[in-house]
C-alpha atoms as a PDB file:
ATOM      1  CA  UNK A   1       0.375 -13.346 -18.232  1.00  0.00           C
ATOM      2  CA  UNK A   2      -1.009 -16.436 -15.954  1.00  0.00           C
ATOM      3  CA  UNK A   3       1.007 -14.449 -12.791  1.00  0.00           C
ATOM      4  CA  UNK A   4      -1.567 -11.484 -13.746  1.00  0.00           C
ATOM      5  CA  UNK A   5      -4.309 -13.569 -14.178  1.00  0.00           C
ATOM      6  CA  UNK A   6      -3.413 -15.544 -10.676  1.00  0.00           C
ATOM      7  CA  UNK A   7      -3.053 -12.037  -9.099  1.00  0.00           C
ATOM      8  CA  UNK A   8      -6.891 -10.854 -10.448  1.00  0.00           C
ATOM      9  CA  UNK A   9      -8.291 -14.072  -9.634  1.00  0.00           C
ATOM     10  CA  UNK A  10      -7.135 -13.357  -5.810  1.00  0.00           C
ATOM     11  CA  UNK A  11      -7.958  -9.413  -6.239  1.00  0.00           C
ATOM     12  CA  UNK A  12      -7.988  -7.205  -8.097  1.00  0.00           C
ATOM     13  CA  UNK A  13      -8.539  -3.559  -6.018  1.00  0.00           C
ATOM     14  CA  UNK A  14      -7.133  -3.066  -2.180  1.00  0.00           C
ATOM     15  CA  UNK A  15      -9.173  -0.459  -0.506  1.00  0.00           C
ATOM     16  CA  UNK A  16     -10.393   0.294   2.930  1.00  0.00           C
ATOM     17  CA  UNK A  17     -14.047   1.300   2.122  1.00  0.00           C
ATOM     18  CA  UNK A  18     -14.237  -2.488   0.735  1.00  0.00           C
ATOM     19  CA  UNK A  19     -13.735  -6.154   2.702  1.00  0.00           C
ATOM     20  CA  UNK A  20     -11.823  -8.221   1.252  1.00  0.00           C
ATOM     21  CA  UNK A  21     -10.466 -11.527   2.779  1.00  0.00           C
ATOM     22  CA  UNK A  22      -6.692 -10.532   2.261  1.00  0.00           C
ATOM     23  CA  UNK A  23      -6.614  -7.432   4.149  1.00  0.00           C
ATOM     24  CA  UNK A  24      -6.940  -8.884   7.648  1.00  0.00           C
ATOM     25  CA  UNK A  25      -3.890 -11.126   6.693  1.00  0.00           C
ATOM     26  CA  UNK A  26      -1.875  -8.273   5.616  1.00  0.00           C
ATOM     27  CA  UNK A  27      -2.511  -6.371   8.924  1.00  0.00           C
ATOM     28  CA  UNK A  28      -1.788  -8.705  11.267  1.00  0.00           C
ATOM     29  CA  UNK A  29       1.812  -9.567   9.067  1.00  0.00           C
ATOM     30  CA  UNK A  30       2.531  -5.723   9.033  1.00  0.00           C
ATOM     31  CA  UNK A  31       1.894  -5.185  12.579  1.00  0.00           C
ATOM     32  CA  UNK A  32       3.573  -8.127  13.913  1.00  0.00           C
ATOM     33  CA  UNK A  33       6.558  -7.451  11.858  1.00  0.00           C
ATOM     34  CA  UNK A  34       6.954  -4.081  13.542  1.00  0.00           C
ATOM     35  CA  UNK A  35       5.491  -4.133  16.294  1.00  0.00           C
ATOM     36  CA  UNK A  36       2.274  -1.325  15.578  1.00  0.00           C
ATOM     37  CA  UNK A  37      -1.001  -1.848  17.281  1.00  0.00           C
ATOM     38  CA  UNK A  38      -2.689  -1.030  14.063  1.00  0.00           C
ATOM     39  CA  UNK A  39      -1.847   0.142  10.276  1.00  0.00           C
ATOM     40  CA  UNK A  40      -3.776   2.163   7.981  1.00  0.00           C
ATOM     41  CA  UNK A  41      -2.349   1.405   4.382  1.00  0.00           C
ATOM     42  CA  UNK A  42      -2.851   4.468   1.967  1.00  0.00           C
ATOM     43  CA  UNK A  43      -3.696   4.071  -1.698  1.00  0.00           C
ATOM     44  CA  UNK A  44      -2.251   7.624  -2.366  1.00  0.00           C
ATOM     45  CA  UNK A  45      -0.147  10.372  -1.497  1.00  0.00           C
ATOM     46  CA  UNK A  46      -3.039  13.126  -0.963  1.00  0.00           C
ATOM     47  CA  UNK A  47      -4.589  10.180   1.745  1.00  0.00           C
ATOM     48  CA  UNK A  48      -0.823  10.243   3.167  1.00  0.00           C
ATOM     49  CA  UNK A  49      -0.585  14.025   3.716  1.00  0.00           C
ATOM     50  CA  UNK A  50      -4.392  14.685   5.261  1.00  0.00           C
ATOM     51  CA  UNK A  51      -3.450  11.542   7.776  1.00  0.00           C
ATOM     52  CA  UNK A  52      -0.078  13.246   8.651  1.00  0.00           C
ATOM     53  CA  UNK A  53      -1.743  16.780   8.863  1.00  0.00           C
ATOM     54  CA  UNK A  54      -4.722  15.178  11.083  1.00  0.00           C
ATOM     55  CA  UNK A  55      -2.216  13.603  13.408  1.00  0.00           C
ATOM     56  CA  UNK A  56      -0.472  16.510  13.735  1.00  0.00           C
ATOM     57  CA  UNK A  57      -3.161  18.709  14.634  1.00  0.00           C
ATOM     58  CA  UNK A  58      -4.500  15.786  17.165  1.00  0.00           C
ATOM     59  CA  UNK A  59      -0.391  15.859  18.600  1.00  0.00           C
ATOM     60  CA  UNK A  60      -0.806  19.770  18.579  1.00  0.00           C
ATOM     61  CA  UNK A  61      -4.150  20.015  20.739  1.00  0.00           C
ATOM     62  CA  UNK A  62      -3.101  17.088  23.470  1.00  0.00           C
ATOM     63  CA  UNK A  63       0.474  17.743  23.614  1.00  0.00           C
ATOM     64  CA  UNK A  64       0.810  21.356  23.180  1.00  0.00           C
ATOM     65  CA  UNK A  65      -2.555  22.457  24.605  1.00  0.00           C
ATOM     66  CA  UNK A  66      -3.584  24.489  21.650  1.00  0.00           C
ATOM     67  CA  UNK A  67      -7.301  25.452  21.712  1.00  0.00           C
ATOM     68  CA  UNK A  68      -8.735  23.740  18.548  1.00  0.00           C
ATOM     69  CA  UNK A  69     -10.565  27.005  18.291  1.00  0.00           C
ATOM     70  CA  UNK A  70      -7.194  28.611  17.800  1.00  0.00           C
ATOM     71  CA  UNK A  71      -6.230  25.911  15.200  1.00  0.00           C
ATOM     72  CA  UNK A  72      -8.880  25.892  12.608  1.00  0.00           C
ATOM     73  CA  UNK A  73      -7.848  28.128   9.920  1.00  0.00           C
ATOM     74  CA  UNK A  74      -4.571  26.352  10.081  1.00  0.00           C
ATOM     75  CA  UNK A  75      -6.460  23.088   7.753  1.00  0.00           C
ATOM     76  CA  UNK A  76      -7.241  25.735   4.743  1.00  0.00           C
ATOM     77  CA  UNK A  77      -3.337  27.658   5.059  1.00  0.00           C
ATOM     78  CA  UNK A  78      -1.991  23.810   5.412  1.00  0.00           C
ATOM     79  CA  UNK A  79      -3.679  22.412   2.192  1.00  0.00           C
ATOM     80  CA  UNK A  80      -3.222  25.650   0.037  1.00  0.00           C
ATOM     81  CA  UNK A  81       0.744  25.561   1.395  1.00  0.00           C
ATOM     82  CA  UNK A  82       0.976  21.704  -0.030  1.00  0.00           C
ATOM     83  CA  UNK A  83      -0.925  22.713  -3.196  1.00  0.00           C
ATOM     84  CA  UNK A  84       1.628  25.653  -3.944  1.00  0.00           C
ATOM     85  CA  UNK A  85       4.818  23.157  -2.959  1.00  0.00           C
ATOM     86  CA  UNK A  86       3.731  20.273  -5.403  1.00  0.00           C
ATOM     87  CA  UNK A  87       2.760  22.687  -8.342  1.00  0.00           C
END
């Protein structure tokens, strides 16, 4: 119980769309450790999957050349694919 009520006392909820003093701290430990420019922590899976789908789109139009035009109804066929998968 008192290493629960240490751990609230310090914080209590991690997110991005808040500051919080211990976030900074954690960055700079996570990208030193492996040698990253940046990180962007997740709180959940969904988060996880539109970042990976997002970065794979970005890959798709500078690497591959595909027209983002060409790519757009891809988002809606992507996120109904995932739904069907974990269901």
């Amino acid at each position: 119980m008192k290493a629960l009520q240490e751990q609230a006392e310090k914080l209590t909820l991690s997110s991005r769309a808040f500051y919080n003093d211990r976030f900074p701290v954690f960055a700079e430990h996570l990208t030193n450790m492996f040698g990253y420019d940046m990180v962007l922590p997740m709180n959940t899976g969904a988060e996880g999957v539109e970042t990976a789908l997002k970065l794979a789109r970005k890959w798709g139009y500078e690497k591959k050349k595909i027209p983002i035009d060409e790519a757009s109804s891809s988002k809606q066929l992507s996120t109904i694919i995932l739904a069907m998968e974990i269901a």
